[in-house]
PDB file of N, CA and C in Angstrom:
ATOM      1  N   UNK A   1      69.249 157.859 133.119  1.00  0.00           N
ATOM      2  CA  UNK A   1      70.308 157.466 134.012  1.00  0.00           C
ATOM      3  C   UNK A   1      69.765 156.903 135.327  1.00  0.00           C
ATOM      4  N   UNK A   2      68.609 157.094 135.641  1.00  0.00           N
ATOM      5  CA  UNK A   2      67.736 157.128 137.022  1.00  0.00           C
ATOM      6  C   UNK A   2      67.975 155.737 136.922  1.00  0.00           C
ATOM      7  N   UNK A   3      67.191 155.064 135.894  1.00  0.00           N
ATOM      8  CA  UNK A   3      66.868 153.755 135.542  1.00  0.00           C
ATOM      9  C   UNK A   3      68.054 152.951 135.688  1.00  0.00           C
ATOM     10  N   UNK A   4      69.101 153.395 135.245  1.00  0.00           N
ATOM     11  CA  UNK A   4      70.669 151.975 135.072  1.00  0.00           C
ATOM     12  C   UNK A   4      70.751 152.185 136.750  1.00  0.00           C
ATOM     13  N   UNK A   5      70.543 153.061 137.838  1.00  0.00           N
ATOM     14  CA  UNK A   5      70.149 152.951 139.178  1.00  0.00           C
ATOM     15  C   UNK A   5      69.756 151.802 139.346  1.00  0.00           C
ATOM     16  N   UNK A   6      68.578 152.747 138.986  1.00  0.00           N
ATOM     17  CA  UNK A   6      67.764 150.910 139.881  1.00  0.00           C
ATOM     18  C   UNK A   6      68.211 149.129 139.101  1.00  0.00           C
ATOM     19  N   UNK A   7      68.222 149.356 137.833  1.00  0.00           N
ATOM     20  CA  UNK A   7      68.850 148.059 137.536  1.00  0.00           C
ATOM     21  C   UNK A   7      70.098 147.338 138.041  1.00  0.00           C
ATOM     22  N   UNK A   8      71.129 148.647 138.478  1.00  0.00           N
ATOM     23  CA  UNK A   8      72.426 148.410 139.106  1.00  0.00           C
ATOM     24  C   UNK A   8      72.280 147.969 140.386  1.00  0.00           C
ATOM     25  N   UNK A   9      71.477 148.698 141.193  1.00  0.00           N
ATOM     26  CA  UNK A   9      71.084 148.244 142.473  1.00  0.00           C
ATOM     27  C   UNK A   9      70.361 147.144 142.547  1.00  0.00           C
ATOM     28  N   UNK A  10      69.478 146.635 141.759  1.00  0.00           N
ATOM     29  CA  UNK A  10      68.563 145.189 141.729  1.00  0.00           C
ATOM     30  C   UNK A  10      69.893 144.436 141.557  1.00  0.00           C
ATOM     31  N   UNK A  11      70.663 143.812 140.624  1.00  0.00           N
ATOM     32  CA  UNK A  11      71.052 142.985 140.072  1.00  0.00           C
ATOM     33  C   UNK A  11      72.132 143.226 141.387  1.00  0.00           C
ATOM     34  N   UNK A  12      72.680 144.397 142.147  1.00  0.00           N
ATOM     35  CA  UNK A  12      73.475 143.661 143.426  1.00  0.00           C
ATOM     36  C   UNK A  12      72.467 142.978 144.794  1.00  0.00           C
ATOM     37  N   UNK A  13      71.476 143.799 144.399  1.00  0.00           N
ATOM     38  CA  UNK A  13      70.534 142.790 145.514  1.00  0.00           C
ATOM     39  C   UNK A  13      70.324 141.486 145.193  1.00  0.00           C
ATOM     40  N   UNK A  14      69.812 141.363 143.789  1.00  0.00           N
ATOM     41  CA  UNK A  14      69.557 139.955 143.285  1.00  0.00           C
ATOM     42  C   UNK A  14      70.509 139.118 143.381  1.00  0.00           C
ATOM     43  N   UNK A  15      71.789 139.384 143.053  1.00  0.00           N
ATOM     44  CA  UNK A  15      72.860 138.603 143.156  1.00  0.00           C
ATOM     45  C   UNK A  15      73.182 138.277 145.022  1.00  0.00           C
ATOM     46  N   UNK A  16      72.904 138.956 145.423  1.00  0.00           N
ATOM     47  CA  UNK A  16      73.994 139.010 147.114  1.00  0.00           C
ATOM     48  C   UNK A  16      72.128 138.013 147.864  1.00  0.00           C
ATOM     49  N   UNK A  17      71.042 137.893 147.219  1.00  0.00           N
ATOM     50  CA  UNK A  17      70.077 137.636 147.613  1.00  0.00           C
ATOM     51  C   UNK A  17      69.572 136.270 147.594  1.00  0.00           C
ATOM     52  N   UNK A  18      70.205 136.282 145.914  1.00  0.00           N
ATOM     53  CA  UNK A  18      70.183 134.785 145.628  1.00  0.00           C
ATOM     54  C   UNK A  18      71.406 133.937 146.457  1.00  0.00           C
ATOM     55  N   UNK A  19      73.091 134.576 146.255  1.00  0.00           N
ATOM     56  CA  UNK A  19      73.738 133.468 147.220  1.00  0.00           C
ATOM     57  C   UNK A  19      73.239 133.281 148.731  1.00  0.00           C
ATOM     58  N   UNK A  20      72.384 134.308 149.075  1.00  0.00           N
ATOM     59  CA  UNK A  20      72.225 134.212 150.512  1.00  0.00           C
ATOM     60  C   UNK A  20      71.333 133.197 150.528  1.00  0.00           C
ATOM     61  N   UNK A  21      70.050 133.678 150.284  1.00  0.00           N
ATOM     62  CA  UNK A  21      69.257 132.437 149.940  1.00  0.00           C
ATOM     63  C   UNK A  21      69.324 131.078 149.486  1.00  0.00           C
ATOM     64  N   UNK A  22      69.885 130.464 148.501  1.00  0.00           N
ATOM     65  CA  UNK A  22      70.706 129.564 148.291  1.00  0.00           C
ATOM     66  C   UNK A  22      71.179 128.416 149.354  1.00  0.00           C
ATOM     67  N   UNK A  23      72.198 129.283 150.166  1.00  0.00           N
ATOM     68  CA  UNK A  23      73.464 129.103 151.161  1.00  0.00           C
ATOM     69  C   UNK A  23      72.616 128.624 152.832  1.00  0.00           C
ATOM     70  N   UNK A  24      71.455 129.243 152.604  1.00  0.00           N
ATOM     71  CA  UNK A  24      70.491 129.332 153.830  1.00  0.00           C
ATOM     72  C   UNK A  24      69.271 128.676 153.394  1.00  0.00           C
ATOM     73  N   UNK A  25      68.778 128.443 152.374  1.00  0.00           N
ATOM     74  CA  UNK A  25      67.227 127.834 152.436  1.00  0.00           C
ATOM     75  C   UNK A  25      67.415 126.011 152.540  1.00  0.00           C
ATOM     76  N   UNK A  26      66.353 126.757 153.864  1.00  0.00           N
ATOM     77  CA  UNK A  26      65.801 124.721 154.011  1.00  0.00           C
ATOM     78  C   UNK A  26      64.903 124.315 153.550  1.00  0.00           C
ATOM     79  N   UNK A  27      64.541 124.822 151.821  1.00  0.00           N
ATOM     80  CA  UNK A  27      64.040 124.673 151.145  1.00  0.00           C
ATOM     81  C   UNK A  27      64.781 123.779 149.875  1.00  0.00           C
ATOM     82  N   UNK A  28      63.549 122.801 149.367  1.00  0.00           N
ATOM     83  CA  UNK A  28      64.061 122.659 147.938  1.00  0.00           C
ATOM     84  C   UNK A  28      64.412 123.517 146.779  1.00  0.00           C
ATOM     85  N   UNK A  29      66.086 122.969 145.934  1.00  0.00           N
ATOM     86  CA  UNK A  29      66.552 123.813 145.143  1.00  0.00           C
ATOM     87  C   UNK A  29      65.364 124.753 144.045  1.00  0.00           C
ATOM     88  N   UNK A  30      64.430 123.782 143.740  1.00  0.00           N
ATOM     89  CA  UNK A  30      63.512 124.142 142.713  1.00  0.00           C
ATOM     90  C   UNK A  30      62.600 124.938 143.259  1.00  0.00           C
ATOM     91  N   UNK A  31      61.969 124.834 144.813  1.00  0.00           N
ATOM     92  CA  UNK A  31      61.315 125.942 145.112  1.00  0.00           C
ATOM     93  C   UNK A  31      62.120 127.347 145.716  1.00  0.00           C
ATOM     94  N   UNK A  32      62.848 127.410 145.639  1.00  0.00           N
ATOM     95  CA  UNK A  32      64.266 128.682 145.635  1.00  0.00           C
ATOM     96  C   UNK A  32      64.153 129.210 144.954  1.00  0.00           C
ATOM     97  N   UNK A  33      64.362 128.507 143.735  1.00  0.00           N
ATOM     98  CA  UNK A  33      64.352 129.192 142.405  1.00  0.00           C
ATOM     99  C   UNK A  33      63.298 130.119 141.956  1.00  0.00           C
ATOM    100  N   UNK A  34      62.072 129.076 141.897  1.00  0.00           N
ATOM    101  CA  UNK A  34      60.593 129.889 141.749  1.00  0.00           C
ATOM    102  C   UNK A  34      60.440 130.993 142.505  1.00  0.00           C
ATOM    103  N   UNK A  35      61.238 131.159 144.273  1.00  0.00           N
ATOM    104  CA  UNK A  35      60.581 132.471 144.716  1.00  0.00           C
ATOM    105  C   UNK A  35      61.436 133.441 144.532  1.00  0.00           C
ATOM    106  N   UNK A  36      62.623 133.007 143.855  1.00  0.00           N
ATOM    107  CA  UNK A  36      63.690 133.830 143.187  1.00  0.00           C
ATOM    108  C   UNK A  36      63.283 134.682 142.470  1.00  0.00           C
ATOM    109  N   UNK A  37      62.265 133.896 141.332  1.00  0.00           N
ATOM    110  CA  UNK A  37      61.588 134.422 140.180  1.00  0.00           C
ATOM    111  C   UNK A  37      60.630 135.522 140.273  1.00  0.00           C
ATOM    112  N   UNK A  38      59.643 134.704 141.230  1.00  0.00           N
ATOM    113  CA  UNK A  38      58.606 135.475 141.425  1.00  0.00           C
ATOM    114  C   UNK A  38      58.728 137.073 142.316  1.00  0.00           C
ATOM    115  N   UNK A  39      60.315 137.607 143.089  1.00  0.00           N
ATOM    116  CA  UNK A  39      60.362 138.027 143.694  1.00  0.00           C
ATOM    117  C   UNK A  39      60.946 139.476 142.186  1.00  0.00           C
ATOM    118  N   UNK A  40      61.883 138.752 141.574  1.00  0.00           N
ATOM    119  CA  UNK A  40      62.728 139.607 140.750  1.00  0.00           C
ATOM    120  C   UNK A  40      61.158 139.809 139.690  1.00  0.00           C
ATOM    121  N   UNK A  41      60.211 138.936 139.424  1.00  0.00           N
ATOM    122  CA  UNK A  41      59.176 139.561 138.274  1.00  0.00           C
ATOM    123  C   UNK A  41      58.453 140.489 139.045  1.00  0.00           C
ATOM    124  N   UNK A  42      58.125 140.183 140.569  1.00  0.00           N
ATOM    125  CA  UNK A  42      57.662 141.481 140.968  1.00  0.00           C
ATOM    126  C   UNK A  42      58.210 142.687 140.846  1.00  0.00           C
ATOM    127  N   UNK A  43      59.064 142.800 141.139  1.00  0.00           N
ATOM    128  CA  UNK A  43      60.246 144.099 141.225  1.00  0.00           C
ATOM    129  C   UNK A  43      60.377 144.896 139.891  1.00  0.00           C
ATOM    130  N   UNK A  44      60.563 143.368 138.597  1.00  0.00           N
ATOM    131  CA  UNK A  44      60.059 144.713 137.551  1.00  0.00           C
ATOM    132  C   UNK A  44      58.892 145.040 137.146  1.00  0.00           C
ATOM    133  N   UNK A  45      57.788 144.725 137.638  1.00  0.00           N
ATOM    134  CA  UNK A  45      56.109 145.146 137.446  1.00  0.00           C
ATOM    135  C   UNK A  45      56.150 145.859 137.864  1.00  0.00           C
ATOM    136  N   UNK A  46      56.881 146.324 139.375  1.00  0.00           N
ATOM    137  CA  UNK A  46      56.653 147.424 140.507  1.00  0.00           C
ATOM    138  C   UNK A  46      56.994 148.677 139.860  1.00  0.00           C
ATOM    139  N   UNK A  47      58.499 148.784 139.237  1.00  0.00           N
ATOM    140  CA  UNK A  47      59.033 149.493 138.686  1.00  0.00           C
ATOM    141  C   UNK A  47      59.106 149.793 137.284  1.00  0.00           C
ATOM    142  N   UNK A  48      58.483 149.352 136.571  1.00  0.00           N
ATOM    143  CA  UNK A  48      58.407 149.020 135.463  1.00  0.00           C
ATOM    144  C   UNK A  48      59.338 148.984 134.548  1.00  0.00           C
ATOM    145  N   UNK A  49      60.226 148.147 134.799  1.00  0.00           N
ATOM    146  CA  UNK A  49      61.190 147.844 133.893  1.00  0.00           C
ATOM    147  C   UNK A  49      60.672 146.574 133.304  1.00  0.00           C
ATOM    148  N   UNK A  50      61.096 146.409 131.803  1.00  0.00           N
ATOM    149  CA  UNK A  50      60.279 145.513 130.929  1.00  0.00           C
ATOM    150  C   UNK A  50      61.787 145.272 130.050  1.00  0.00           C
ATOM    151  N   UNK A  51      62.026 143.567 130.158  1.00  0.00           N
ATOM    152  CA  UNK A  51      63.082 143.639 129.859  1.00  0.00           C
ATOM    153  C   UNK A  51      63.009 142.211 128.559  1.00  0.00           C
ATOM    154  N   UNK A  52      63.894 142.432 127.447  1.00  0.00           N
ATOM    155  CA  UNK A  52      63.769 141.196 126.551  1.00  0.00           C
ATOM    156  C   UNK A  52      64.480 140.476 126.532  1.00  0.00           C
ATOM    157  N   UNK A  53      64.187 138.747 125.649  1.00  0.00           N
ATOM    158  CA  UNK A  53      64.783 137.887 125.729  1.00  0.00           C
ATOM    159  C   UNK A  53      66.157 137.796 126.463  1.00  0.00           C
ATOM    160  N   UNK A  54      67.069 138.898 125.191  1.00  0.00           N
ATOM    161  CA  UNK A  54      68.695 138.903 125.008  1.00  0.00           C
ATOM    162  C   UNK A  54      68.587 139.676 126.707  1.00  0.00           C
ATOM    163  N   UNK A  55      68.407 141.001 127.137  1.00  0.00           N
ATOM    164  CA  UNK A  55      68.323 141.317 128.296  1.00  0.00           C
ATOM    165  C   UNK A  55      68.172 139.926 129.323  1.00  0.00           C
ATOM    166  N   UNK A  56      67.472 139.451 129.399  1.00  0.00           N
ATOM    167  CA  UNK A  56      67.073 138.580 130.235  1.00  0.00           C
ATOM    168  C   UNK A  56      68.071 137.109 130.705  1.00  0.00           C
ATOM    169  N   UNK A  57      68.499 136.883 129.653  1.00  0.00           N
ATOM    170  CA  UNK A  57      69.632 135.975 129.029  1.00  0.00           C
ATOM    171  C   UNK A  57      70.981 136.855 130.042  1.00  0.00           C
ATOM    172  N   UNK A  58      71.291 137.843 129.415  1.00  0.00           N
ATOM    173  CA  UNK A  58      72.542 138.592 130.232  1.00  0.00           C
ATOM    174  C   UNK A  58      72.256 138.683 132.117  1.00  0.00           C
ATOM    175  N   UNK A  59      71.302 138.816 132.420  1.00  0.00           N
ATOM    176  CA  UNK A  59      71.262 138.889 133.410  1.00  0.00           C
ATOM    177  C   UNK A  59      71.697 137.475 133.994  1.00  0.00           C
ATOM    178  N   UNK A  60      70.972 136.525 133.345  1.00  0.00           N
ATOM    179  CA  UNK A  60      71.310 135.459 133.809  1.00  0.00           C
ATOM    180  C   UNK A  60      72.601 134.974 133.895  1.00  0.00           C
ATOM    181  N   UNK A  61      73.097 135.489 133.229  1.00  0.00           N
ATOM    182  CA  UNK A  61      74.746 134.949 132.922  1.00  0.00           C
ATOM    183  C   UNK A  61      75.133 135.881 134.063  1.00  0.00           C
ATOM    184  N   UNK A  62      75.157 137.240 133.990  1.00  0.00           N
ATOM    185  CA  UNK A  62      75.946 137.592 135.418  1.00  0.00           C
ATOM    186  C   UNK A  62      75.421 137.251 136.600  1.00  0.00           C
ATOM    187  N   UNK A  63      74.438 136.947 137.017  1.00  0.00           N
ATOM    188  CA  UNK A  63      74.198 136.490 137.998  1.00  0.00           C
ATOM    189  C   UNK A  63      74.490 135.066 138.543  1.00  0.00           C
ATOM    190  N   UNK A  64      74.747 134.020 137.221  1.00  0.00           N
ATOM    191  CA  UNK A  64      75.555 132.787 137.448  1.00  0.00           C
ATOM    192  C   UNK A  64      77.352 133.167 137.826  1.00  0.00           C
ATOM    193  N   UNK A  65      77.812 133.884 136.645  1.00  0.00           N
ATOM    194  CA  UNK A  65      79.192 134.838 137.386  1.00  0.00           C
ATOM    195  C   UNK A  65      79.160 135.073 138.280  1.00  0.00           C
ATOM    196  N   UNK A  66      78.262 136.372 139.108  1.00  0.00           N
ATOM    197  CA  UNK A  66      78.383 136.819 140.638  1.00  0.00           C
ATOM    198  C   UNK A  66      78.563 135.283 141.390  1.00  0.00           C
ATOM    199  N   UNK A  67      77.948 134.347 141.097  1.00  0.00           N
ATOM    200  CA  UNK A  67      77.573 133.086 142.593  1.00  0.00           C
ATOM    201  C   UNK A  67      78.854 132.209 142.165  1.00  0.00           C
ATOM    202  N   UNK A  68      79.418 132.168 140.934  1.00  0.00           N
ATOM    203  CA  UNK A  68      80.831 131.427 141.248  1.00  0.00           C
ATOM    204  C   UNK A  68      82.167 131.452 142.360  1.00  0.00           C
TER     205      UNK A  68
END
């Protein structure tokens, strides 16, 4: 149960992190993205959550949901 924690709590950070970021970077869209990436692959190395394809896929979809 510890674990759907921290995934619950990432995916509202990730989501409220990415529109912020987004909405605010005077950066290019494509380098956004990458430190998007590189920020959320750290987070699950840190913690070790190890997540597959279909996992990975869902996230993506709610996190395109959350930014609509």
């Amino acid at each position: 149960m510890k674990g759907l924690g921290y995934v619950g709590a990432f995916l509202g950070g990730a989501a409220a992190g990415a529109i912020i970021g987004i909405l605010v970077a005077p950066d290019k869209g494509s380098n956004t993205r990458e430190k998007i990436s590189d920020t959320v692959n750290d987070f699950l190395k840190k913690h070790d959550i190890k997540l597959n394809r279909k996992d990975v896929g869902d996230l993506i979809e709610d996190l395109e949901e959350a930014t609509e």
